[in-house]
Protein backbone atom coordinates (compact mmCIF):
# COMPACT_ATOMS: atom_id res chain seq x y z
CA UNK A 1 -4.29 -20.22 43.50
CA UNK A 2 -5.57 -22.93 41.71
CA UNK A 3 -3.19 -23.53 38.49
CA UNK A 4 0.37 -25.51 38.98
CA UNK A 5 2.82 -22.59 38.79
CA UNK A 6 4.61 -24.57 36.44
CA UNK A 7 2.16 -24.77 33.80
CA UNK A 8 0.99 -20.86 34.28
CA UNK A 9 4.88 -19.88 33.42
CA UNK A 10 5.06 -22.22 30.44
CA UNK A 11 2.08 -20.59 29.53
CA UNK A 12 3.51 -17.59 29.57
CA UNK A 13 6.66 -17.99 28.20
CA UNK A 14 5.07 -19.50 24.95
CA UNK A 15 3.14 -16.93 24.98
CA UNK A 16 5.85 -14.21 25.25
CA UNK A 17 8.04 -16.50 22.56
CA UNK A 18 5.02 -16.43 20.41
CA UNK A 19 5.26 -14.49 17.03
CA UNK A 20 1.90 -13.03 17.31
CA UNK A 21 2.38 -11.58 20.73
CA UNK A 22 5.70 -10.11 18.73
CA UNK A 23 3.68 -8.96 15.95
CA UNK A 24 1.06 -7.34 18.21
CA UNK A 25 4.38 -5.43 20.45
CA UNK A 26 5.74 -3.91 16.98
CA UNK A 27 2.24 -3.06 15.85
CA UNK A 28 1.61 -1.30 18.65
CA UNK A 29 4.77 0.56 18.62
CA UNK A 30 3.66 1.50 15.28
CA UNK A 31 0.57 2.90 16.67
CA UNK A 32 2.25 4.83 19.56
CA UNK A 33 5.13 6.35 17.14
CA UNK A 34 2.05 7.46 14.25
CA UNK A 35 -0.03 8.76 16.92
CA UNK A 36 2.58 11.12 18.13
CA UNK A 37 2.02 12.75 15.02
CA UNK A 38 -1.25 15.10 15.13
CA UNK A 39 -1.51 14.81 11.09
CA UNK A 40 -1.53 11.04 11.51
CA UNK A 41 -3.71 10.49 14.20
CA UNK A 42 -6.68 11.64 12.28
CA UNK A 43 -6.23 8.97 9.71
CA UNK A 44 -9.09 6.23 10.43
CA UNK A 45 -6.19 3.31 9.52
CA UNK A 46 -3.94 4.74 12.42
CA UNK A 47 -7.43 4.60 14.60
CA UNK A 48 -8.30 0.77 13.85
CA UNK A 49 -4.30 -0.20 14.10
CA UNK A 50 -4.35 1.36 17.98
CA UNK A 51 -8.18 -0.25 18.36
CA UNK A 52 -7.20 -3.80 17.44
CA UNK A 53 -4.04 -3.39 19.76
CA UNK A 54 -6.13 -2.68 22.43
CA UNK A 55 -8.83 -5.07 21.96
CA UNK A 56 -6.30 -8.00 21.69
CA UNK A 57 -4.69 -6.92 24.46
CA UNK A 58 -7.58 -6.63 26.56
CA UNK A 59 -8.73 -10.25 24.83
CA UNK A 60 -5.57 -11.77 26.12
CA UNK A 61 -6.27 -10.07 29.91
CA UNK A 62 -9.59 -12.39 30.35
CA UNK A 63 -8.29 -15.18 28.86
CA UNK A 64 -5.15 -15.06 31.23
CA UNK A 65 -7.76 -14.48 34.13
CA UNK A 66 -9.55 -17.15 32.71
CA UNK A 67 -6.92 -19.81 32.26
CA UNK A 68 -5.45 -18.46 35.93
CA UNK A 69 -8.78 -19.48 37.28
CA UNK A 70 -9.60 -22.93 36.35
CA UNK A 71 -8.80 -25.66 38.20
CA UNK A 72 -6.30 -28.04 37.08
CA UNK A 73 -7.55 -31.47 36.02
């Protein structure tokens, strides 16, 4: 592995600590809860909350991979 353990969990713990990784869990929850509904889910607002969810999410994957991957100056 090429990044200091050390730096990878600080990383992540600022990360997890971070408001907009809070925002994005309750928005998400949002999304799951109004989904669950099958008079909701056709609304196009519930459909861009659950794409943006899963976008960032997916945008925070390759930057993890990313940042995992680089070798430490």
């Amino acid at each position: 592995m090429y990044v200091d353990d050390d730096h990878f969990k600080g990383y992540l713990a600022g990360l997890a600590d971070s408001d907009l990784f809070g925002s994005l869990a309750i928005a998400c929850l949002i999304g799951l809860l109004c989904g669950l509904n099958p008079r909701l889910w056709h609304m196009a607002w519930l459909r861009v909350l659950i794409l943006g969810c899963l976008a960032t999410v997916v945008a925070l994957h390759v930057v993890g991979t990313y940042y995992m991957n680089t070798r430490v100056a």
